[in-house]
Each structure stands twice: as C-alpha cells, then as structure tokens.
ModelCIF file with pLDDT and N, C-alpha, C, O atoms, coordinates in Angstrom:
data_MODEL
#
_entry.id   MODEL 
#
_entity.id                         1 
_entity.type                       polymer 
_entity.pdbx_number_of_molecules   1 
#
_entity_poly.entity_id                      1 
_entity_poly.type                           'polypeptide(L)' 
_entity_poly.nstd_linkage                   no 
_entity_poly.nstd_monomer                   no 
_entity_poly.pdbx_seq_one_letter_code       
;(UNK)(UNK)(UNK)(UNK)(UNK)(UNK)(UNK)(UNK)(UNK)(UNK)(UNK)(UNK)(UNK)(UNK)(UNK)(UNK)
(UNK)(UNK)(UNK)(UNK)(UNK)(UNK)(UNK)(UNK)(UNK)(UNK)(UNK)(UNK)(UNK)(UNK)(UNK)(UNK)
;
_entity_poly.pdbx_seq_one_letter_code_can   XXXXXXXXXXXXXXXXXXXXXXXXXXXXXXXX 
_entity_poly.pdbx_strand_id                 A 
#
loop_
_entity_poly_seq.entity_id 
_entity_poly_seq.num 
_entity_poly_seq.mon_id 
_entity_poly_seq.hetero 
1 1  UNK n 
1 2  UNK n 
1 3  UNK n 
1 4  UNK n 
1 5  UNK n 
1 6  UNK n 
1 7  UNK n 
1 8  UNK n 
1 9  UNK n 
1 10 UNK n 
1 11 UNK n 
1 12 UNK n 
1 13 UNK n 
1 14 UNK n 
1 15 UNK n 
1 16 UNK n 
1 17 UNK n 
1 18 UNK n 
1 19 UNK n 
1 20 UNK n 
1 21 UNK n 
1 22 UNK n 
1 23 UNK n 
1 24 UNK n 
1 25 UNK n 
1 26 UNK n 
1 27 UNK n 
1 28 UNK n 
1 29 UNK n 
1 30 UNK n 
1 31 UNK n 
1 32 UNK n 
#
_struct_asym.id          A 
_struct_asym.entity_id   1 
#
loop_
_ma_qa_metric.id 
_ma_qa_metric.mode 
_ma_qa_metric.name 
_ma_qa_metric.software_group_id 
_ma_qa_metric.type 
1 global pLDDT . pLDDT 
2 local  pLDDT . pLDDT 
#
_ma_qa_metric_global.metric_id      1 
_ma_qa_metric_global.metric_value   86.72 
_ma_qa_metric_global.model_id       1 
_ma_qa_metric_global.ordinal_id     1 
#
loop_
_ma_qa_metric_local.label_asym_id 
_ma_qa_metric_local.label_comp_id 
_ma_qa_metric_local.label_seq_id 
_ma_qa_metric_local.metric_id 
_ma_qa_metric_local.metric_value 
_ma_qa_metric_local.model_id 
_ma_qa_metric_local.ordinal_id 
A UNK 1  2 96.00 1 1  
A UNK 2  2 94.00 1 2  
A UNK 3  2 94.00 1 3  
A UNK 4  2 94.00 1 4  
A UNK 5  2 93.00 1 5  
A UNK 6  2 92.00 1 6  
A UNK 7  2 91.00 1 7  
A UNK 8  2 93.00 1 8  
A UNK 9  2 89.00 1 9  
A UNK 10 2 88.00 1 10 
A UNK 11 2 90.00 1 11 
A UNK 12 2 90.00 1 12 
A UNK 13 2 84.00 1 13 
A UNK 14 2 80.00 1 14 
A UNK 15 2 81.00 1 15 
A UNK 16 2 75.00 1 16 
A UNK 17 2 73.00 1 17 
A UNK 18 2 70.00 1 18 
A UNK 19 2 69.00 1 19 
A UNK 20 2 72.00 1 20 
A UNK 21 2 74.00 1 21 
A UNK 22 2 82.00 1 22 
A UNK 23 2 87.00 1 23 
A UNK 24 2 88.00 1 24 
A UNK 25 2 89.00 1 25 
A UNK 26 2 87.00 1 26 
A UNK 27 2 90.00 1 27 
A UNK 28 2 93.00 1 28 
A UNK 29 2 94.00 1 29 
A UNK 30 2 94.00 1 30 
A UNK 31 2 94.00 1 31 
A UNK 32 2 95.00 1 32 
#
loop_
_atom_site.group_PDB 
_atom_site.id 
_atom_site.type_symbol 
_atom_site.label_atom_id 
_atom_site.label_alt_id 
_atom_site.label_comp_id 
_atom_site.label_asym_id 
_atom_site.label_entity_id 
_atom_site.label_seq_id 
_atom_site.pdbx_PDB_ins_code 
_atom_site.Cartn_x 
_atom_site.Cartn_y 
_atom_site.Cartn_z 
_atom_site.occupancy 
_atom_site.B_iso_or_equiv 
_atom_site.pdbx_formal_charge 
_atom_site.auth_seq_id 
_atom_site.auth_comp_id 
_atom_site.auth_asym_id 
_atom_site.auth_atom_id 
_atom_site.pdbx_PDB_model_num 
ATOM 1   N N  . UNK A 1 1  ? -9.088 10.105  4.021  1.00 96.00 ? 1  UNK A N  1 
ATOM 2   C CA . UNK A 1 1  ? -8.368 10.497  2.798  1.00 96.00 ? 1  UNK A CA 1 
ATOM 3   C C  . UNK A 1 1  ? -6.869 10.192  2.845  1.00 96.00 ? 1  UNK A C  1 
ATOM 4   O O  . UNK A 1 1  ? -6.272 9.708   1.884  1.00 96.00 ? 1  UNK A O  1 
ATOM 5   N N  . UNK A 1 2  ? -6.348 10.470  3.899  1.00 94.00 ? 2  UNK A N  1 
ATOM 6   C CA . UNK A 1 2  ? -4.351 10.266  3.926  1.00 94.00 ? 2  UNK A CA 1 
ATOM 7   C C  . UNK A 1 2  ? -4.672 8.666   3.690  1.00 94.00 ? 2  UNK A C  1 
ATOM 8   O O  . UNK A 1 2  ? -4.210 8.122   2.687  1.00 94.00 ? 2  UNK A O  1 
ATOM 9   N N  . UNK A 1 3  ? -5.405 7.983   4.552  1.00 94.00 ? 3  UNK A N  1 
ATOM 10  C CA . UNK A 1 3  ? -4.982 6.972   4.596  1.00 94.00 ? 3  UNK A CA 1 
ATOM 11  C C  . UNK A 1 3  ? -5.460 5.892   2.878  1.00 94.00 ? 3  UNK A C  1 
ATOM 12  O O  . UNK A 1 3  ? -4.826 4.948   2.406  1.00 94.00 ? 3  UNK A O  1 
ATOM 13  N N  . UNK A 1 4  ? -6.953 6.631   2.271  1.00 94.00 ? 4  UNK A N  1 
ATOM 14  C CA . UNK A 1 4  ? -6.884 6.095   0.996  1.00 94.00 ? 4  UNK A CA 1 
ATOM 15  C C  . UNK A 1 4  ? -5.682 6.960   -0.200 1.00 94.00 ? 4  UNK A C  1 
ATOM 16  O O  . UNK A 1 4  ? -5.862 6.832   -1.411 1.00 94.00 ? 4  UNK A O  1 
ATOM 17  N N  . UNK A 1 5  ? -4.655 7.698   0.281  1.00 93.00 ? 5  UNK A N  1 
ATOM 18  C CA . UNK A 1 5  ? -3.483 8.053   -0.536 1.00 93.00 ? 5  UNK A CA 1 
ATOM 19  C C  . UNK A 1 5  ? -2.423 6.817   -0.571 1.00 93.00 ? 5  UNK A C  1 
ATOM 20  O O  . UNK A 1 5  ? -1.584 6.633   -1.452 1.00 93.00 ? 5  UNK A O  1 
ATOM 21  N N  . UNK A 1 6  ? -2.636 6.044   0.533  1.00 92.00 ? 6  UNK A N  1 
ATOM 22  C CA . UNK A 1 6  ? -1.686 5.117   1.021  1.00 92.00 ? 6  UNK A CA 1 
ATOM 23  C C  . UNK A 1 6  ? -2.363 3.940   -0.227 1.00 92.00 ? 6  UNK A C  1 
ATOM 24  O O  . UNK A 1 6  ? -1.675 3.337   -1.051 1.00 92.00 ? 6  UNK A O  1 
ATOM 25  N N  . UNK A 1 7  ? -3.671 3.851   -0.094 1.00 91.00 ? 7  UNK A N  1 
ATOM 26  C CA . UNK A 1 7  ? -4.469 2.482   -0.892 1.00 91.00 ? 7  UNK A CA 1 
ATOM 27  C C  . UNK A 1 7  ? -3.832 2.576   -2.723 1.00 91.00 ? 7  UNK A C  1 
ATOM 28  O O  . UNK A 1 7  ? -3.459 1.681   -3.481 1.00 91.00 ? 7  UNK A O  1 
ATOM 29  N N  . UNK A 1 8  ? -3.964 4.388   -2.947 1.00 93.00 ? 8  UNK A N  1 
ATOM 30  C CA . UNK A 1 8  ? -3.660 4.767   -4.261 1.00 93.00 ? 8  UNK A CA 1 
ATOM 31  C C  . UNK A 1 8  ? -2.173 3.792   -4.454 1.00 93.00 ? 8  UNK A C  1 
ATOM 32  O O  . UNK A 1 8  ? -1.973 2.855   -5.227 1.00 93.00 ? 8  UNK A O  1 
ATOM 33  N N  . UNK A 1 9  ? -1.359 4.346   -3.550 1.00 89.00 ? 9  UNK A N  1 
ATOM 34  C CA . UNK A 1 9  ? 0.173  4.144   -3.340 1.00 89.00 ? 9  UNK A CA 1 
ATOM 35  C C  . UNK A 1 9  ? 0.202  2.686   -3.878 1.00 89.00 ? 9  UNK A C  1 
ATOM 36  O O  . UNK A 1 9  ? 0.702  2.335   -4.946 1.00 89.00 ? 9  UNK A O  1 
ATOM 37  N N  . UNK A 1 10 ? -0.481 1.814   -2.869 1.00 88.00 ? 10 UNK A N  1 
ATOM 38  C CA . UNK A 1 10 ? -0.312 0.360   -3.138 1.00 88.00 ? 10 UNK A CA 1 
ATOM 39  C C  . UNK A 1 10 ? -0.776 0.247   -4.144 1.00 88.00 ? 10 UNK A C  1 
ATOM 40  O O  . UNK A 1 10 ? -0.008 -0.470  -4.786 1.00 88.00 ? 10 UNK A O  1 
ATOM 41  N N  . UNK A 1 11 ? -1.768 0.569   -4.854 1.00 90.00 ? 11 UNK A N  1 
ATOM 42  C CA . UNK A 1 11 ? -2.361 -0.180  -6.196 1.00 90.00 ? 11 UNK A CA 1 
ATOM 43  C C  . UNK A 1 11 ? -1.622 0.223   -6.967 1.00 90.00 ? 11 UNK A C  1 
ATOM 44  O O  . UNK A 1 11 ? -1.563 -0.559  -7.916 1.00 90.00 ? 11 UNK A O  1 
ATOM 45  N N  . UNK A 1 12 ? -0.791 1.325   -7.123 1.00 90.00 ? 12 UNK A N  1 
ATOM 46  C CA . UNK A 1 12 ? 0.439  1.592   -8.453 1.00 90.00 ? 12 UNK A CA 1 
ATOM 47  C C  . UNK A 1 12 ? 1.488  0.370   -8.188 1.00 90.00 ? 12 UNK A C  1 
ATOM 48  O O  . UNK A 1 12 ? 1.891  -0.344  -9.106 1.00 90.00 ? 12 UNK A O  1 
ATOM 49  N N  . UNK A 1 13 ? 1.740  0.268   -7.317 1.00 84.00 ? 13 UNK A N  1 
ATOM 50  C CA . UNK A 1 13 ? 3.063  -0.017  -6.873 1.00 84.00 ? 13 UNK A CA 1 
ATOM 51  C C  . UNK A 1 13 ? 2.984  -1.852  -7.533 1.00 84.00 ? 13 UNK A C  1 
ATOM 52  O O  . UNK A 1 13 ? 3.537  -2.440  -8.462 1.00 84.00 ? 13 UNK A O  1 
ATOM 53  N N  . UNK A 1 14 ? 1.749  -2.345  -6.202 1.00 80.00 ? 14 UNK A N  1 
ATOM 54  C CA . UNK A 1 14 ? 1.778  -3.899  -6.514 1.00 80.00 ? 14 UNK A CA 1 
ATOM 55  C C  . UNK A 1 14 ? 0.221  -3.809  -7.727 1.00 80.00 ? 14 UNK A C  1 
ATOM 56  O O  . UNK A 1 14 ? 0.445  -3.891  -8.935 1.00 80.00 ? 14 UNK A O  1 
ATOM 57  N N  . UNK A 1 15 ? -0.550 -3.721  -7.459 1.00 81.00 ? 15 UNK A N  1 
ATOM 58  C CA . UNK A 1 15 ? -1.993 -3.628  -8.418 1.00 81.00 ? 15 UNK A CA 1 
ATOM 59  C C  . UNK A 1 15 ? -2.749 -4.340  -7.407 1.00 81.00 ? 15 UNK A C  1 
ATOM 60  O O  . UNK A 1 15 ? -3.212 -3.634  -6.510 1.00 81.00 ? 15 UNK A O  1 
ATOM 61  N N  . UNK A 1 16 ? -2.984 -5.640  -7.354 1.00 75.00 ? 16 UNK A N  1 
ATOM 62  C CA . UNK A 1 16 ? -4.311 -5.926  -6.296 1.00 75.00 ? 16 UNK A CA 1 
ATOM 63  C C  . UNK A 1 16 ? -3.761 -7.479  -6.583 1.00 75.00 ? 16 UNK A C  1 
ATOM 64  O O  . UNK A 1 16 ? -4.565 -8.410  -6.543 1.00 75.00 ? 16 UNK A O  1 
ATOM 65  N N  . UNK A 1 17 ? -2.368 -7.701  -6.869 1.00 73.00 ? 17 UNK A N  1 
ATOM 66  C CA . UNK A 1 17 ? -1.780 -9.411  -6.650 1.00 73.00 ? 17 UNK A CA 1 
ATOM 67  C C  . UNK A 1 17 ? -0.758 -9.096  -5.685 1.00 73.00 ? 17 UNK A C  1 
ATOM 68  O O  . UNK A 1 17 ? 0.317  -8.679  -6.117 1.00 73.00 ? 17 UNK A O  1 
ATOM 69  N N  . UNK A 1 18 ? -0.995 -9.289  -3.939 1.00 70.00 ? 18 UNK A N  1 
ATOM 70  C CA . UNK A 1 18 ? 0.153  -8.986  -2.965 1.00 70.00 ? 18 UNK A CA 1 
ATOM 71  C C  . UNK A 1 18 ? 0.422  -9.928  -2.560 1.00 70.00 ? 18 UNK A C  1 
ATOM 72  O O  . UNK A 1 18 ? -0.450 -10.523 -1.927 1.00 70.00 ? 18 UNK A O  1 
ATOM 73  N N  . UNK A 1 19 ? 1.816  -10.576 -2.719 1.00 69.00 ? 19 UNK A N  1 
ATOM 74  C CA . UNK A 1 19 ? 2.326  -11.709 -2.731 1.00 69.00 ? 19 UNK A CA 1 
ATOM 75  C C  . UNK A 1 19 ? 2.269  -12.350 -0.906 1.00 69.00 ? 19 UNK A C  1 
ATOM 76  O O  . UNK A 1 19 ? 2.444  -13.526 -0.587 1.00 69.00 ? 19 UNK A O  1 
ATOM 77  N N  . UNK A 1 20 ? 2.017  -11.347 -0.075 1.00 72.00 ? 20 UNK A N  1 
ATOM 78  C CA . UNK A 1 20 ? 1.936  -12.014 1.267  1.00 72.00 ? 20 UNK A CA 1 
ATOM 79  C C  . UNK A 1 20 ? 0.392  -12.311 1.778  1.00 72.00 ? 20 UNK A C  1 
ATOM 80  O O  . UNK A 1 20 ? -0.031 -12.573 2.904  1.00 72.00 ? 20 UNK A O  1 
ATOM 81  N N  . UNK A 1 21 ? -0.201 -12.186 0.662  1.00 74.00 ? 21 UNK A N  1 
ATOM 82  C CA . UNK A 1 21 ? -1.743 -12.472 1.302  1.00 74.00 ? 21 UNK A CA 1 
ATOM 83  C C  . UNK A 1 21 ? -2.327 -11.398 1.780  1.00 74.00 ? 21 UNK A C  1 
ATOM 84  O O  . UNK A 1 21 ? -3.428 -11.724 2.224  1.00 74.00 ? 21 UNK A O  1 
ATOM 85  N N  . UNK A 1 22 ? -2.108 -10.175 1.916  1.00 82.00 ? 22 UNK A N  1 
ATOM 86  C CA . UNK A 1 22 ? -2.432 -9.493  3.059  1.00 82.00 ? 22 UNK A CA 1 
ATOM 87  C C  . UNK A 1 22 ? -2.216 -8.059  1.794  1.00 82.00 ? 22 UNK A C  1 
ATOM 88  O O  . UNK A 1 22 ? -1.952 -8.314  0.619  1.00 82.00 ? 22 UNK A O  1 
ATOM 89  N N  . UNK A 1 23 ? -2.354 -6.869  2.214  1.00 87.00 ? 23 UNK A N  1 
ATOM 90  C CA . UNK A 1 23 ? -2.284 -5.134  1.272  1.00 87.00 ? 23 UNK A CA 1 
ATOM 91  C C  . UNK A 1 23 ? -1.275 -5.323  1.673  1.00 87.00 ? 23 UNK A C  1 
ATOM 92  O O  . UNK A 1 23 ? -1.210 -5.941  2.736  1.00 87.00 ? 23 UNK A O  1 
ATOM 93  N N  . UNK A 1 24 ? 0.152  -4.818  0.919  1.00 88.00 ? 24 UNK A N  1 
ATOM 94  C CA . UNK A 1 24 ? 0.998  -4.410  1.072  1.00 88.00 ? 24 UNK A CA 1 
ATOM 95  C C  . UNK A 1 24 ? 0.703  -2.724  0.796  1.00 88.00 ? 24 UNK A C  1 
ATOM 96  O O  . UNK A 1 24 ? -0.088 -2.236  -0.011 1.00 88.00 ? 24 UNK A O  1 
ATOM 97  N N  . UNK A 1 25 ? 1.559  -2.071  1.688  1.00 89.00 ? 25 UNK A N  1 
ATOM 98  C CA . UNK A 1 25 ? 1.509  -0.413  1.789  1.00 89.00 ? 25 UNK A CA 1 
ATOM 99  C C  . UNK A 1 25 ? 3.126  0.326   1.577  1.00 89.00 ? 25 UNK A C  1 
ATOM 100 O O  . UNK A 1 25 ? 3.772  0.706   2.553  1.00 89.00 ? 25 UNK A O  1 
ATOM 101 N N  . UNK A 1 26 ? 3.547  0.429   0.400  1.00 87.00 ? 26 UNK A N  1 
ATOM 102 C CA . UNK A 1 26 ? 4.503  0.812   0.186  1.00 87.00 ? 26 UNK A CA 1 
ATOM 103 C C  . UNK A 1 26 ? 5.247  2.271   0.473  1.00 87.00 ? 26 UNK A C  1 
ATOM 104 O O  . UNK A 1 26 ? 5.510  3.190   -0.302 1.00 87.00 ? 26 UNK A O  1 
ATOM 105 N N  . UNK A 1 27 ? 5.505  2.096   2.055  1.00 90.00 ? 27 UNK A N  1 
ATOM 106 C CA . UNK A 1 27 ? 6.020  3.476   2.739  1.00 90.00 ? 27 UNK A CA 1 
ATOM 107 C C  . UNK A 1 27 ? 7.050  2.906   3.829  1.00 90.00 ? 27 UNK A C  1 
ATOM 108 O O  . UNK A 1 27 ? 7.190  1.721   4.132  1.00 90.00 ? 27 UNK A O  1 
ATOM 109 N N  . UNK A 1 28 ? 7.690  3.930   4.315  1.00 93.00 ? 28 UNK A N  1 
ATOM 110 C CA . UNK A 1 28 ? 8.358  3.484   5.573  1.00 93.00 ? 28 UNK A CA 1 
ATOM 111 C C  . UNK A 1 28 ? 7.340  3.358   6.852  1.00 93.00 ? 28 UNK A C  1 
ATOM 112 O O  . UNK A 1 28 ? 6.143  3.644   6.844  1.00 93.00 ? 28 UNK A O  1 
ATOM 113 N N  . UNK A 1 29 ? 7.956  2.958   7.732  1.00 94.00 ? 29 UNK A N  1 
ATOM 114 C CA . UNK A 1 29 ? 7.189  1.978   8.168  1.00 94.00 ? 29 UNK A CA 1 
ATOM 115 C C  . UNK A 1 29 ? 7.100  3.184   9.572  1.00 94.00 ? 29 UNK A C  1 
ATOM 116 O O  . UNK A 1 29 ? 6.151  2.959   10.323 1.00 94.00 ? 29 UNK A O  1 
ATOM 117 N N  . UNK A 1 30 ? 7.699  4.004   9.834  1.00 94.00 ? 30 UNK A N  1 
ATOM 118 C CA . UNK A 1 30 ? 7.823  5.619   10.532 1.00 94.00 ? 30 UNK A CA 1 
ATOM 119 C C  . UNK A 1 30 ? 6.847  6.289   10.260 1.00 94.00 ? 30 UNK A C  1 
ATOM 120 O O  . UNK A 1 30 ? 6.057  6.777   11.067 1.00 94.00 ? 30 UNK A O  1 
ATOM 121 N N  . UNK A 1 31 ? 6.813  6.391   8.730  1.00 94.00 ? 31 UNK A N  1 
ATOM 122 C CA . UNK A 1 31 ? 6.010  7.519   8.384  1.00 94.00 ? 31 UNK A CA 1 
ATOM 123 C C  . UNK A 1 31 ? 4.425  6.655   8.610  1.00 94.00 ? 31 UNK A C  1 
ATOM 124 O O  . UNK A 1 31 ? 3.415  7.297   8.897  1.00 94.00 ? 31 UNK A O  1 
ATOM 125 N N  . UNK A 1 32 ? 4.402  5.105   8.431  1.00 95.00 ? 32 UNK A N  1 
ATOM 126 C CA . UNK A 1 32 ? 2.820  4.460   8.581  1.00 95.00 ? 32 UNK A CA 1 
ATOM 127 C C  . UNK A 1 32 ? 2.625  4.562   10.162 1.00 95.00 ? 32 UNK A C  1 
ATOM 128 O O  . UNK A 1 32 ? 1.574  4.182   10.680 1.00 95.00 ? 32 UNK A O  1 
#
C-alpha cells in the first residue's frame, strides 16, 4: 500500500507518458 501511494503520486503528477523511459516517482529521494 505505501508503496502503491507512491504509483497514485506518479500518475497525478506525470500520467503514464515518463519522459525517461522508466516510472518516474515524484518524492525526495530520502524519503524513497
């Protein structure tokens, strides 16, 4: 579950077009 809060996170943020190829996860990189 924390970690599909993180999936929620990304799909607001970018939607499902992530410009590096790869999920982007929009958090600090501490708190991932």
């Amino acid at each position: 579950p924390s970690f599909q809060d993180l999936l929620i996170q990304a799909e607001e943020e970018y939607g499902y077009n992530h410009p590096l190829g790869a999920l982007t996860i929009p958090c600090k990189e501490d708190i991932f």
